[in-house]
C-alpha atoms as a PDB file:
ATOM      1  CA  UNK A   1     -23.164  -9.578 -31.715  1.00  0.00           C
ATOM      2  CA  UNK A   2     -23.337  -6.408 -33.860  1.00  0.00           C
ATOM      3  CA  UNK A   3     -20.777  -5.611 -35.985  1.00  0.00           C
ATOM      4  CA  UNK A   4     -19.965  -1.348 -36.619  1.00  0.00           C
ATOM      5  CA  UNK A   5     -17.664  -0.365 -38.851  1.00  0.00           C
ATOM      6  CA  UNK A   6     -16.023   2.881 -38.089  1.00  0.00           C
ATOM      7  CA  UNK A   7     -12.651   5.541 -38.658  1.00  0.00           C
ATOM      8  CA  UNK A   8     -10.328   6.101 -35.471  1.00  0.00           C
ATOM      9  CA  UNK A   9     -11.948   9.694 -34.951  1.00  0.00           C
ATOM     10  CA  UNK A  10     -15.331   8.010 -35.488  1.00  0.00           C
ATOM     11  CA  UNK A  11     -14.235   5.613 -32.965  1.00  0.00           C
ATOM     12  CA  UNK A  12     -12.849   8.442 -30.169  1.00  0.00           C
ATOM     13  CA  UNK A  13     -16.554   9.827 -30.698  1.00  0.00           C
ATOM     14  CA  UNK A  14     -18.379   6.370 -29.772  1.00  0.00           C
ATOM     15  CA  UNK A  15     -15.464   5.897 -26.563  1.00  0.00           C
ATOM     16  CA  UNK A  16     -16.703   9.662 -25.522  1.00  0.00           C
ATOM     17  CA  UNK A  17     -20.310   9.183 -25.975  1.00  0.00           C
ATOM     18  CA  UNK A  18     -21.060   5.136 -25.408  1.00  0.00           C
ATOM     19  CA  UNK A  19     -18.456   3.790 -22.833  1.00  0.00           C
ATOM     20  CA  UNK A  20     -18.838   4.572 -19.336  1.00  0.00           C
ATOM     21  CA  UNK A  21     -17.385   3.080 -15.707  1.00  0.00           C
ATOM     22  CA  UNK A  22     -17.759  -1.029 -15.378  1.00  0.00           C
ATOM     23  CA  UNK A  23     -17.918  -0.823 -19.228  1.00  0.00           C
ATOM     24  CA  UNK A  24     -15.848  -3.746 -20.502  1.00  0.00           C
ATOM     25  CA  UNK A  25     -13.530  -3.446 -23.244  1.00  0.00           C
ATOM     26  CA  UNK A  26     -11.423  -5.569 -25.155  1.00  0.00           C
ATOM     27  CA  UNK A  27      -8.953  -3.762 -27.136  1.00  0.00           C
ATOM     28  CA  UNK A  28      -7.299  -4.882 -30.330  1.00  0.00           C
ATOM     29  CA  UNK A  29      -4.572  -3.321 -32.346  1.00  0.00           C
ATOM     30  CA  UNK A  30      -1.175  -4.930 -33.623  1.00  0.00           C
ATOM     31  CA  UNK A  31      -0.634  -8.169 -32.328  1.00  0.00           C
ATOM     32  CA  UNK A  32      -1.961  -7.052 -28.801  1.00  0.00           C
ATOM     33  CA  UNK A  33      -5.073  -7.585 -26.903  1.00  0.00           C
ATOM     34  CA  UNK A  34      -6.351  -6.116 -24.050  1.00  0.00           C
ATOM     35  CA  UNK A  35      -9.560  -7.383 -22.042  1.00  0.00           C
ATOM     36  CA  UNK A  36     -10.534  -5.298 -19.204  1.00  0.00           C
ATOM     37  CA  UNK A  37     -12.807  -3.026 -17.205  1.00  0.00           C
ATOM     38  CA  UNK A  38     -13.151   0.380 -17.870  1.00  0.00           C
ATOM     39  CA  UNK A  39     -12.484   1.998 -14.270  1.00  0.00           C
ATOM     40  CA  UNK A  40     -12.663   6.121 -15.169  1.00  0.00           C
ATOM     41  CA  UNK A  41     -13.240   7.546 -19.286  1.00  0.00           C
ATOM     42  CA  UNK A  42     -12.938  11.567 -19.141  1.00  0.00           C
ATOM     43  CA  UNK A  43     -12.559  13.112 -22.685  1.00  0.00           C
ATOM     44  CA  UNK A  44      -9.236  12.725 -22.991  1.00  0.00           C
ATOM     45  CA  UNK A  45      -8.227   9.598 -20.996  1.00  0.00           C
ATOM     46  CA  UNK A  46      -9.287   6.235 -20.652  1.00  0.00           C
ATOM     47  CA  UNK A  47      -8.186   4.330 -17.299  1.00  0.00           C
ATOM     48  CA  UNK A  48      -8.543   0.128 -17.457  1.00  0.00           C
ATOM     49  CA  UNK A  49      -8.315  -2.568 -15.258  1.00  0.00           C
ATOM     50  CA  UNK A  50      -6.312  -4.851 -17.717  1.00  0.00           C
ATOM     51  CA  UNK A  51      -7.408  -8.438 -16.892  1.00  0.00           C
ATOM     52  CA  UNK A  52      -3.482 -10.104 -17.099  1.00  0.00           C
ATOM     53  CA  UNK A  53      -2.137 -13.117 -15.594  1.00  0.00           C
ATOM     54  CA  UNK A  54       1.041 -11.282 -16.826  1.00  0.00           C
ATOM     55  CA  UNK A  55       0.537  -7.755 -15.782  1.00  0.00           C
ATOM     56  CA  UNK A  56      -2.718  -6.896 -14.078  1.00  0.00           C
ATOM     57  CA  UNK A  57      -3.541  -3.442 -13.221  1.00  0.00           C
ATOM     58  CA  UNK A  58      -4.926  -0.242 -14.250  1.00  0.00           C
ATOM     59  CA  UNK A  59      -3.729   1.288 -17.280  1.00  0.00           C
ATOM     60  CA  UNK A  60      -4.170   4.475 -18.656  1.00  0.00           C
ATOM     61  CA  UNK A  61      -4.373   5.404 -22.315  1.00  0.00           C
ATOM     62  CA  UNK A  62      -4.465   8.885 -24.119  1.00  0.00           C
ATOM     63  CA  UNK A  63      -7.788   8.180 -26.187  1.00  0.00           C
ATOM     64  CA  UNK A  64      -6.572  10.223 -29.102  1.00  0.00           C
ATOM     65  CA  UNK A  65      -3.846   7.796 -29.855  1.00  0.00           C
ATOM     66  CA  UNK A  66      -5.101   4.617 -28.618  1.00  0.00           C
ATOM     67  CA  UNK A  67      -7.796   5.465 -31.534  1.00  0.00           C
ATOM     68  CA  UNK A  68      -5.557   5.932 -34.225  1.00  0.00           C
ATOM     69  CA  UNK A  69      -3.798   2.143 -33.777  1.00  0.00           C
ATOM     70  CA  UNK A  70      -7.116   0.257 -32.853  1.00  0.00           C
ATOM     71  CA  UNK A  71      -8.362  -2.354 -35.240  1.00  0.00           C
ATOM     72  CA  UNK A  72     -10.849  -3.785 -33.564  1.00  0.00           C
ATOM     73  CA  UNK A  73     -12.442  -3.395 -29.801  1.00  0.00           C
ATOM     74  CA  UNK A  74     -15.012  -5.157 -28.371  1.00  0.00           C
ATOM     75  CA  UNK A  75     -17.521  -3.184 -26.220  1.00  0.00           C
ATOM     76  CA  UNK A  76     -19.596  -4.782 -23.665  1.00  0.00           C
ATOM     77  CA  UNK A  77     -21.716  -2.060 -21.620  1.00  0.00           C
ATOM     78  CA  UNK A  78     -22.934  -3.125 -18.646  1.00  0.00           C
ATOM     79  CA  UNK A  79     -26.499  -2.880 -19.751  1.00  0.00           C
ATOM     80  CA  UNK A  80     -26.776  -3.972 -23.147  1.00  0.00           C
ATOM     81  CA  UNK A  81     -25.834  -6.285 -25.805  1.00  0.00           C
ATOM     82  CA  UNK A  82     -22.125  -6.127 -26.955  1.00  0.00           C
ATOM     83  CA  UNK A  83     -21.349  -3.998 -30.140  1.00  0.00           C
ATOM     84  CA  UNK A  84     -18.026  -5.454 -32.136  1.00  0.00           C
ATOM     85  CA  UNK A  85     -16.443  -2.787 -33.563  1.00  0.00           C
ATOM     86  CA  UNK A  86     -13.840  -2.948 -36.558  1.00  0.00           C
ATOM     87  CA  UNK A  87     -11.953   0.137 -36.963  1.00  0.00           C
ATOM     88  CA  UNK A  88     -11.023   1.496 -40.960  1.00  0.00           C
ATOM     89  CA  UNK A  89      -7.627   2.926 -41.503  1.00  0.00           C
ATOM     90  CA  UNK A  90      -6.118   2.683 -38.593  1.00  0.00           C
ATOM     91  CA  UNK A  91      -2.561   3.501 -38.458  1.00  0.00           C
ATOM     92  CA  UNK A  92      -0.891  -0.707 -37.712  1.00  0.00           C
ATOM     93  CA  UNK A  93       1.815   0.601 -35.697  1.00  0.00           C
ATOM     94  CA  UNK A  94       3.007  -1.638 -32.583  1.00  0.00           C
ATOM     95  CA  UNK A  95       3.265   1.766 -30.419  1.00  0.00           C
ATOM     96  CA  UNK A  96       0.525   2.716 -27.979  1.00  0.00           C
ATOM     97  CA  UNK A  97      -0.184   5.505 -25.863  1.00  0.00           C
ATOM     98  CA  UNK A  98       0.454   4.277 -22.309  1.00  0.00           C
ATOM     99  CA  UNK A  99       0.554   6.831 -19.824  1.00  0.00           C
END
């Protein structure tokens, strides 16, 4: 798997550009992580089905902020090869943007 190294506002750039619908993502920041499929991404938004035994459901997360606590997410297009992708200076704050 390829490894990127990246800043949050590098990493809102690759969510607005590179992920798109059926897209999975898991999503790593604190001492949570989220697998799941991407169901809608608009600029500002990101909407997943969170793959819980817990808690299943869609989710939606302001991409700004879910960027700025990220440390790592793994990105598995739907066409593709996964892309690992380890995110520099994040801020390691439990919070997360939840809408």
């Amino acid at each position: 798997m390829k490894t990127l190294r990246m800043s949050p506002e590098e990493l809102l750039e690759y969510f607005r550009k590179e992920v798109e619908e059926g897209d999975r993502l898991e999503l790593n920041y604190a001492f949570v992580h989220i697998p799941g499929e991407v169901v809608k991404i608009t600029r500002y938004r990101l909407h997943l089905y969170v793959e819980s035994e817990v808690a299943p459901g869609i989710r939606r997360y302001d991409l700004e902020e879910i960027c700025s606590m990220m440390l790592e997410v793994i990105h598995e297009p739907k066409e593709g090869k996964p892309v690992k992708i380890v995110v520099e200076g994040a801020d390691e704050s439990p919070g997360i943007g939840i809408l």
